[in-house]
N, C-alpha and C. Protein backbone atom coordinates (compact mmCIF):
# COMPACT_ATOMS: atom_id res chain seq x y z
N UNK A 1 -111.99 75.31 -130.71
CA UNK A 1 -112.41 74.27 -131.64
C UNK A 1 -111.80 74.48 -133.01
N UNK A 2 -111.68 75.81 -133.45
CA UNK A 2 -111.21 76.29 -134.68
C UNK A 2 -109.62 75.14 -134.66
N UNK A 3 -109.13 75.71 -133.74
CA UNK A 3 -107.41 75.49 -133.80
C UNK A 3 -107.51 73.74 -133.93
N UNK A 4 -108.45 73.51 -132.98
CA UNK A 4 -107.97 71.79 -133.24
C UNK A 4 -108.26 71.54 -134.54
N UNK A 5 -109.43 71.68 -135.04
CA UNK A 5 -109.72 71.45 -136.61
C UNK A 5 -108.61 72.03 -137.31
N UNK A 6 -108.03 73.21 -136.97
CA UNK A 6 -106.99 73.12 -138.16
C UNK A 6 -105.87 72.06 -137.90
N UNK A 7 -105.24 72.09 -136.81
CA UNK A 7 -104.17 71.01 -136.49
C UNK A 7 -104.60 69.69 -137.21
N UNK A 8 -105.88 69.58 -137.18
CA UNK A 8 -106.14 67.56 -137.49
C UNK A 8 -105.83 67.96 -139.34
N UNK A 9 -106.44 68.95 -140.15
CA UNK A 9 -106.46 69.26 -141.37
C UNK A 9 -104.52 69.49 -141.68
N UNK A 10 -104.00 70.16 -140.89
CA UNK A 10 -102.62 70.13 -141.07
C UNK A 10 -102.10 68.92 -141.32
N UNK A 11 -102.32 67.50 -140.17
CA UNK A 11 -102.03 66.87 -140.17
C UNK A 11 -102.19 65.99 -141.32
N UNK A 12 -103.30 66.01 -141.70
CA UNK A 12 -104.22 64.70 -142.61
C UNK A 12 -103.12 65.84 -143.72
N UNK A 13 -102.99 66.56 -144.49
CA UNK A 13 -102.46 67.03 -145.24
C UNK A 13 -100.97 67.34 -145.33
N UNK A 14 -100.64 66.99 -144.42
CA UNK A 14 -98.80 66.75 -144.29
C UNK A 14 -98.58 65.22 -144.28
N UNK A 15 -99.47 64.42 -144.23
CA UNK A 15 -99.33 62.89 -144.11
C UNK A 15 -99.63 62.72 -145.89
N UNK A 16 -100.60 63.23 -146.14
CA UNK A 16 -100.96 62.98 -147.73
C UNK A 16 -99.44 63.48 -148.72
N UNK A 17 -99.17 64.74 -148.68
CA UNK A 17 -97.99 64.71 -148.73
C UNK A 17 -96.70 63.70 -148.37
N UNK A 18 -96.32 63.78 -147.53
CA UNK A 18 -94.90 62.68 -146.90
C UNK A 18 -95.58 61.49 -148.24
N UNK A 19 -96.86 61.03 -148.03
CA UNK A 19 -96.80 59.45 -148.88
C UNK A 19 -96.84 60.08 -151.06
N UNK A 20 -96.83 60.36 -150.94
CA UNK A 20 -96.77 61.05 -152.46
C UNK A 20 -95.27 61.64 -152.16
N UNK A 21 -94.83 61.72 -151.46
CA UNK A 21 -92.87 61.89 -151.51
C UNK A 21 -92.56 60.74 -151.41
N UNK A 22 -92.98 59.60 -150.69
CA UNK A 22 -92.69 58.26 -150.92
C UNK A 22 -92.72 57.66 -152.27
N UNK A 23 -93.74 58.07 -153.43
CA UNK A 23 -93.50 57.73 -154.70
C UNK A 23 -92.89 58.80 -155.43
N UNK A 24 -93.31 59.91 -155.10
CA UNK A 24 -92.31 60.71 -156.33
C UNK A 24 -91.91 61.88 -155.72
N UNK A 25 -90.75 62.21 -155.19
CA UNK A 25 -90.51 63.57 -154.42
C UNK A 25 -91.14 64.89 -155.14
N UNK A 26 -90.41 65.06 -156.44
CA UNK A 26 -90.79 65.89 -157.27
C UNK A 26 -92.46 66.19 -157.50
N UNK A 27 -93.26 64.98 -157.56
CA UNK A 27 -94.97 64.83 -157.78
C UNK A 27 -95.22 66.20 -156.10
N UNK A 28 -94.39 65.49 -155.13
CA UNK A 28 -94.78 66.17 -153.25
C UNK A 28 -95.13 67.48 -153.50
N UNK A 29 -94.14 68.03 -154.14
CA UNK A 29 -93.07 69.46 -153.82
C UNK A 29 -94.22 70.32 -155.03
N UNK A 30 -94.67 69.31 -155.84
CA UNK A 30 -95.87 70.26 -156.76
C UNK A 30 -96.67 70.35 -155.88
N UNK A 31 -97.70 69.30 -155.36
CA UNK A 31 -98.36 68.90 -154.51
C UNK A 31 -98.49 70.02 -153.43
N UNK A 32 -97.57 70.06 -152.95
CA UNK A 32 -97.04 70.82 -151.61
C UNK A 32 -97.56 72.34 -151.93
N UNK A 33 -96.75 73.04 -153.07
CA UNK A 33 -97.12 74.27 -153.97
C UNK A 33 -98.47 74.58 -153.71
N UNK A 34 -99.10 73.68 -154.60
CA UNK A 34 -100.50 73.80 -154.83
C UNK A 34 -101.36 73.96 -153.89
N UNK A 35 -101.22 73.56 -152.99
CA UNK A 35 -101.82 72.91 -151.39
C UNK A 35 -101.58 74.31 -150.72
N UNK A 36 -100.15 74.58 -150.89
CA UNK A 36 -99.88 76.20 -149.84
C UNK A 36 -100.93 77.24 -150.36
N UNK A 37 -101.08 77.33 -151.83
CA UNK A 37 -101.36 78.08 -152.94
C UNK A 37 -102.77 78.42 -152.11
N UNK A 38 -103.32 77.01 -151.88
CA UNK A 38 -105.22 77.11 -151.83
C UNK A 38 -105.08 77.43 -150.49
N UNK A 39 -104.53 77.52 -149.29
CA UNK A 39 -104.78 77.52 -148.39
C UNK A 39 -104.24 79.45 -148.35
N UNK A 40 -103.54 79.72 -148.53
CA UNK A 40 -103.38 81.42 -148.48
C UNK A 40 -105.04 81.93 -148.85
N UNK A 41 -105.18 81.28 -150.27
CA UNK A 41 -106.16 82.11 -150.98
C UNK A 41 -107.38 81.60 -149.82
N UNK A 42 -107.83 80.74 -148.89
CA UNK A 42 -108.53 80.37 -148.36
C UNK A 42 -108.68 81.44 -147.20
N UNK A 43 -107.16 81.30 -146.59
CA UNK A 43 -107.26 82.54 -145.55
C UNK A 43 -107.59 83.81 -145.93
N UNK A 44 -107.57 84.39 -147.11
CA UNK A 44 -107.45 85.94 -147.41
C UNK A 44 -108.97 85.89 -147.68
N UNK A 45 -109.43 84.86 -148.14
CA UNK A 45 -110.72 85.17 -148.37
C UNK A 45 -111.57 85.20 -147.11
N UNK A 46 -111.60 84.76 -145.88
CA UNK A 46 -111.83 84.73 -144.42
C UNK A 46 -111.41 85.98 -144.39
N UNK A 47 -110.50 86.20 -144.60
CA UNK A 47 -110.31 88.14 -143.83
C UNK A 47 -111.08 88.81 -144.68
N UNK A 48 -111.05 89.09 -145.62
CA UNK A 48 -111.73 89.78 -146.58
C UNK A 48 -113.57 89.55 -146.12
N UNK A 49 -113.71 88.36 -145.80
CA UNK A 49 -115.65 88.16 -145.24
C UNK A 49 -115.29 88.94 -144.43
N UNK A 50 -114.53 88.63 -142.92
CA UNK A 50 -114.73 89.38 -141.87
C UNK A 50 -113.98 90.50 -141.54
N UNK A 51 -113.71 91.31 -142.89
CA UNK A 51 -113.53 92.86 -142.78
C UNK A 51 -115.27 93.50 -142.88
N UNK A 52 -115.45 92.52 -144.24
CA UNK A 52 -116.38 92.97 -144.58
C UNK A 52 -117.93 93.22 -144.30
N UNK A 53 -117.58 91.83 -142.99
CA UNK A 53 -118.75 92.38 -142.18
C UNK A 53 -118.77 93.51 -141.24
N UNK A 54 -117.85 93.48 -140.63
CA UNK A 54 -117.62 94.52 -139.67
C UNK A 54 -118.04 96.10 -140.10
N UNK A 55 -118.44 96.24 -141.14
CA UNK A 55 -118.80 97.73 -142.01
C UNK A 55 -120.20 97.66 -141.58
C-alpha cells in the first residue's frame, strides 16, 4: 500500500511540475529543487523515527 501511495504522490507531483514548466521553465527547476529538498528531509526523518524506535 505504501509503494502505491508513493507512485500516485510521485505522479500528482511530476504533473504539477511539467505544468509550471509549461509557464515558466526556470519557475519548474526552482520548484523541482524545493520539492526534492522536502522530500529527502521527509525520508531521513522516517529513518531517524524508525531507528529510533527500535532502541
Amino acid at each position: 500500500m505504501d509503494l502505491i501511495l508513493l507512485a500516485v504522490e510521485l505522479a500528482f507531483v511530476a504533473l504539477i511540475v511539467a505544468g509550471v514548466a509549461l509557464w515558466s521553465p526556470p519557475a519548474a527547476m526552482i520548484l523541482g529543487g524545493a520539492m526534492g529538498v522536502a522530500a529527502l528531509e521527509r525520508v531521513q526523518a522516517e529513518r531517524k523515527r524508525r531507528k529510533g524506535a527500535g532502541r
